[in-house]
N, C-alpha and C. Protein backbone atom coordinates (compact mmCIF):
# COMPACT_ATOMS: atom_id res chain seq x y z
N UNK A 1 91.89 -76.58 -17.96
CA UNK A 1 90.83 -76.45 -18.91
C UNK A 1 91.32 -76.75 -20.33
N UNK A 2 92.65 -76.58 -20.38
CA UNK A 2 93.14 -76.59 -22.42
C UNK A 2 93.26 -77.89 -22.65
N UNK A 3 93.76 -78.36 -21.12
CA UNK A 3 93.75 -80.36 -21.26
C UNK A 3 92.64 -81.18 -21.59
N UNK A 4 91.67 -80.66 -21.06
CA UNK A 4 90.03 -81.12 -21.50
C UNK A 4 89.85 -81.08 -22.25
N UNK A 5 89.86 -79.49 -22.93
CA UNK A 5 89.64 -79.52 -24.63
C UNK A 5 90.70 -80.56 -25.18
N UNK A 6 91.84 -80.75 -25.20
CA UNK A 6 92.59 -81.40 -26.25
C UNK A 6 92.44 -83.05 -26.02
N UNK A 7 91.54 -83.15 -25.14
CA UNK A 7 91.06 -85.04 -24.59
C UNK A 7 89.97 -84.76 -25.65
N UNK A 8 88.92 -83.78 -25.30
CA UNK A 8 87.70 -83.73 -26.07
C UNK A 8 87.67 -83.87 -27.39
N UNK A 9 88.85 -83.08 -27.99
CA UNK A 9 89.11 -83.18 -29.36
C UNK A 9 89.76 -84.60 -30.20
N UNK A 10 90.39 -85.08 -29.64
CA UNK A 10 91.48 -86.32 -29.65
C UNK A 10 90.36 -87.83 -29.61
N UNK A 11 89.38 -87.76 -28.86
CA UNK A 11 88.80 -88.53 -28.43
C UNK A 11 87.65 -89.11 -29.94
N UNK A 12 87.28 -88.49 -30.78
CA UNK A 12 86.65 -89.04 -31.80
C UNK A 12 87.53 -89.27 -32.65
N UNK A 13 89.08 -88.88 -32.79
CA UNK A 13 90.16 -89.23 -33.09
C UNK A 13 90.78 -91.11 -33.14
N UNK A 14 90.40 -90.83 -31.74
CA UNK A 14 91.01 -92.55 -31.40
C UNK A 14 90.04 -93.13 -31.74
N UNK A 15 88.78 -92.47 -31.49
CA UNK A 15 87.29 -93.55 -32.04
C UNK A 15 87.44 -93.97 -33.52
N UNK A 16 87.80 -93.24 -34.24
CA UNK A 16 87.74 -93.31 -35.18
C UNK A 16 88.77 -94.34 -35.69
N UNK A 17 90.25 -94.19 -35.56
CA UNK A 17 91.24 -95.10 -35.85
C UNK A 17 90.52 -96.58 -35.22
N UNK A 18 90.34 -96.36 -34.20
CA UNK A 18 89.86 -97.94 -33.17
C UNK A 18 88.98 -98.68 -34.60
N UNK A 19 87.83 -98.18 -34.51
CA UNK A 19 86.93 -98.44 -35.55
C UNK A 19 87.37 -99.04 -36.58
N UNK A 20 88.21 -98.49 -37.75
CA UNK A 20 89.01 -98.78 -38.80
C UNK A 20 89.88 -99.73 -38.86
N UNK A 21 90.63 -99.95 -37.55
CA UNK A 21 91.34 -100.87 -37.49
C UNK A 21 90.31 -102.51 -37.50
N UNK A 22 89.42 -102.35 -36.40
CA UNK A 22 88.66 -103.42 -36.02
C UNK A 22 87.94 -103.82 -37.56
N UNK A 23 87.73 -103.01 -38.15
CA UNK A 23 86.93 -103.12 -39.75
C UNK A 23 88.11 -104.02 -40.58
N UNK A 24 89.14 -103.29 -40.66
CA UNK A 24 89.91 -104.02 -41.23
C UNK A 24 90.73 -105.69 -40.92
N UNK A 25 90.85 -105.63 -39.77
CA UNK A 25 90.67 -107.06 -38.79
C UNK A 25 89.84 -107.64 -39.16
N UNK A 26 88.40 -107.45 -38.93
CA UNK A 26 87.43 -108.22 -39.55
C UNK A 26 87.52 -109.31 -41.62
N UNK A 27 87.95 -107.62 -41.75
CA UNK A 27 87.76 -107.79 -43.22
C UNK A 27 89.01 -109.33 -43.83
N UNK A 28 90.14 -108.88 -42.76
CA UNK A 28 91.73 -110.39 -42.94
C UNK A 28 91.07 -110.97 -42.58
N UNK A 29 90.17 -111.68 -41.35
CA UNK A 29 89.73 -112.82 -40.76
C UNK A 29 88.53 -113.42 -41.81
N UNK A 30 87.54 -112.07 -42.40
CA UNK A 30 86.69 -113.08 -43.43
C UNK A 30 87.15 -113.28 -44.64
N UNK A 31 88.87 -112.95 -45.48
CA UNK A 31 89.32 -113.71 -46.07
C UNK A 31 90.00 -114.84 -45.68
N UNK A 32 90.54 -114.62 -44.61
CA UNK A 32 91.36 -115.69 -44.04
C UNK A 32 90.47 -116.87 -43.67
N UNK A 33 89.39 -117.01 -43.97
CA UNK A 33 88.28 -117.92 -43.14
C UNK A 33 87.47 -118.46 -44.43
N UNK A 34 87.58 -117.83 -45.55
CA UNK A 34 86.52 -117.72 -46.73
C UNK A 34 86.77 -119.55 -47.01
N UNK A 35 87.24 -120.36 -47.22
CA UNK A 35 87.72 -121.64 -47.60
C UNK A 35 87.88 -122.21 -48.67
N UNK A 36 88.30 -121.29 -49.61
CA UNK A 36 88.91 -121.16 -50.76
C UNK A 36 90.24 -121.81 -51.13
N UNK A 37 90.07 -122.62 -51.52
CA UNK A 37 91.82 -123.59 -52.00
C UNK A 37 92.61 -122.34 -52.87
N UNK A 38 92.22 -122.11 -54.33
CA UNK A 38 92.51 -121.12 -55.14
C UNK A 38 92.64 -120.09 -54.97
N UNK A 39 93.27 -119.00 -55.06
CA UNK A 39 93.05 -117.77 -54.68
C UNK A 39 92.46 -117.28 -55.77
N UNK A 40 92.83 -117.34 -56.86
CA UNK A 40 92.60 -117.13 -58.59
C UNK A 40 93.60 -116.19 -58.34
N UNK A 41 94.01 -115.72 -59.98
CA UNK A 41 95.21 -114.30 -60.51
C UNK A 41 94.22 -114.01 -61.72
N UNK A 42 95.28 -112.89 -61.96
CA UNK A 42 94.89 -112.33 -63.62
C UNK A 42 95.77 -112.43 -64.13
N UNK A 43 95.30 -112.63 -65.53
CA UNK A 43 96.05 -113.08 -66.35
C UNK A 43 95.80 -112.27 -67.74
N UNK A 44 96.49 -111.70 -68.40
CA UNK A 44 96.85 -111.07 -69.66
C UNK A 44 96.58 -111.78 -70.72
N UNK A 45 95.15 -111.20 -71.44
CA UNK A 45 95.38 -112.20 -72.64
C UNK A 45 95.08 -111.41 -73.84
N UNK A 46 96.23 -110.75 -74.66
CA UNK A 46 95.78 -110.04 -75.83
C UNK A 46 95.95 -108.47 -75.09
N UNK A 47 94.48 -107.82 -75.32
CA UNK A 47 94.15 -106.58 -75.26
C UNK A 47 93.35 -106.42 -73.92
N UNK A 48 93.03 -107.97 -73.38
CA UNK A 48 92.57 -107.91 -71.95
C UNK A 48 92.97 -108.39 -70.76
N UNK A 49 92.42 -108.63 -69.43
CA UNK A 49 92.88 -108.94 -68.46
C UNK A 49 91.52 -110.11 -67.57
N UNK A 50 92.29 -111.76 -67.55
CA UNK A 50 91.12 -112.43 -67.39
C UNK A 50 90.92 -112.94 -65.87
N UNK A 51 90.47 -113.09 -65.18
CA UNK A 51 90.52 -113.79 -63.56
C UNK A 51 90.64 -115.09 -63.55
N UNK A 52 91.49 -116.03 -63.95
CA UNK A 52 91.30 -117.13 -63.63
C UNK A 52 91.56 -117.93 -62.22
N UNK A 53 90.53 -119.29 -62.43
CA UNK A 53 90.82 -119.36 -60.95
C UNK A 53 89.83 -118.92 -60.08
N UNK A 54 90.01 -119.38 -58.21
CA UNK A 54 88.84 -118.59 -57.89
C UNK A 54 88.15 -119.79 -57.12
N UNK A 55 87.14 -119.66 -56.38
CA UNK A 55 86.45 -119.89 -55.80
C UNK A 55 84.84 -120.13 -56.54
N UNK A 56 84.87 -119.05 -57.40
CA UNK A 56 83.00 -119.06 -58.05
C UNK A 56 83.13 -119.03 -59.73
N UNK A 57 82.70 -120.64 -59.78
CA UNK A 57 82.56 -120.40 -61.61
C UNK A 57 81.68 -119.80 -61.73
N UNK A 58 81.55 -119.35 -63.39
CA UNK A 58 80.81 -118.63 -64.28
C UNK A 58 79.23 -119.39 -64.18
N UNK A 59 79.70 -120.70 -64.32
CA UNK A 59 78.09 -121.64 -63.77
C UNK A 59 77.38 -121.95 -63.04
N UNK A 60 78.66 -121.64 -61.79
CA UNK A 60 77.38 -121.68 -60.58
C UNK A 60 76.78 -120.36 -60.55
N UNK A 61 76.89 -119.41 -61.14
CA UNK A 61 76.11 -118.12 -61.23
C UNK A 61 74.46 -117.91 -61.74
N UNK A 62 73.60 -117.45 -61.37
CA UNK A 62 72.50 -117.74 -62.08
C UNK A 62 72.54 -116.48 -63.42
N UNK A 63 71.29 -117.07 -64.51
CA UNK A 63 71.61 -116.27 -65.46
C UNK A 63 70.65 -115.01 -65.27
N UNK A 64 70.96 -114.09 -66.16
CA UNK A 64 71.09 -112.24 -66.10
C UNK A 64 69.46 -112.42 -66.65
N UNK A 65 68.72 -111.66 -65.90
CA UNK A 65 66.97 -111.91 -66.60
C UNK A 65 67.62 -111.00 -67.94
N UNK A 66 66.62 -111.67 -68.79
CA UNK A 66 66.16 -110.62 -70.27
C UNK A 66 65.15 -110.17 -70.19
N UNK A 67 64.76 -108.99 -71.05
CA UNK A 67 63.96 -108.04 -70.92
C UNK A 67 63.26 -108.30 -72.59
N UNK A 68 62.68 -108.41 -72.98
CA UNK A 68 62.01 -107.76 -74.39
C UNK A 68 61.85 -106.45 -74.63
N UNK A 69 63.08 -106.04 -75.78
CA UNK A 69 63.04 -104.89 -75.62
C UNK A 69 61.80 -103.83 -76.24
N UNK A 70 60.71 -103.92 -77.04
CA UNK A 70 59.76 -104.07 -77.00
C UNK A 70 58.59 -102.94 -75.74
N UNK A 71 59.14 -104.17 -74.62
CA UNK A 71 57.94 -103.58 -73.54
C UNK A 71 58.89 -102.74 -72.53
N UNK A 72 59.79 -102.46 -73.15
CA UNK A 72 60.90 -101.68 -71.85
C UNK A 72 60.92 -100.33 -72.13
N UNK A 73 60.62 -99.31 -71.13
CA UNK A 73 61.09 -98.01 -71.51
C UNK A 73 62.44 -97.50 -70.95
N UNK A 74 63.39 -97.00 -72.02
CA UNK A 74 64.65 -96.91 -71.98
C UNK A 74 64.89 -96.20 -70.40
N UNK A 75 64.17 -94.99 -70.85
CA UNK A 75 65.12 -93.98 -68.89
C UNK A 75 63.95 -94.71 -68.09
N UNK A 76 62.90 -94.70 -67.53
CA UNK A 76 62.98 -95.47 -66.61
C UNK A 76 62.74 -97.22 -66.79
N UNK A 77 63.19 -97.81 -67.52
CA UNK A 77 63.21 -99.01 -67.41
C UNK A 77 62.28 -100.21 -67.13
N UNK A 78 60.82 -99.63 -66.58
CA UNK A 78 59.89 -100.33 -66.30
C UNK A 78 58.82 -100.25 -67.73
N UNK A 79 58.32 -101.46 -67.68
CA UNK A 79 57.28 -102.04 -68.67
C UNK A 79 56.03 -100.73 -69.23
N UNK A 80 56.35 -100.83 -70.36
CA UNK A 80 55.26 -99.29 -71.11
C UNK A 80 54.06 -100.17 -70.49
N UNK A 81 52.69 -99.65 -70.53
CA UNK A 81 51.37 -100.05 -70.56
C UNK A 81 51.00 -100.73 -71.77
């Protein structure tokens, strides 16, 4: 009977490691697969730290909506009447 319990107990144990491992497997294979020439680094410049390099320029990004600040209410953020 103490052997059962200590399978019973152990057993969301291994589930758990199994799991984590396979997550992390996943996670090497979709960098390892991403098809990225560059890896990019950082780089030190001054008082900051910049990413150059990379896979995704700044331009292929679309741009950040603006708001008029005006018709915005600060805490919740949606348009006054």
């Amino acid at each position: 009977m103490a052997l059962a319990r200590r399978v019973a107990a152990v057993i969301p144990l291994v589930g758990a490691v199994t799991t984590a491992a396979a997550l992390t497997g996943a996670a090497f294979l979709t960098v390892a697969h991403a098809g990225c020439d560059e890896a990019g680094r950082f780089v030190r410049t001054g008082e900051s730290i910049e990413f150059v390099g990379g896979c995704v320029n700044g331009a292929d990004l679309p741009a950040a909506p603006t708001a008029e600040a005006e018709n915005v209410d600060r805490f919740g953020g949606s348009k006054k009447p």
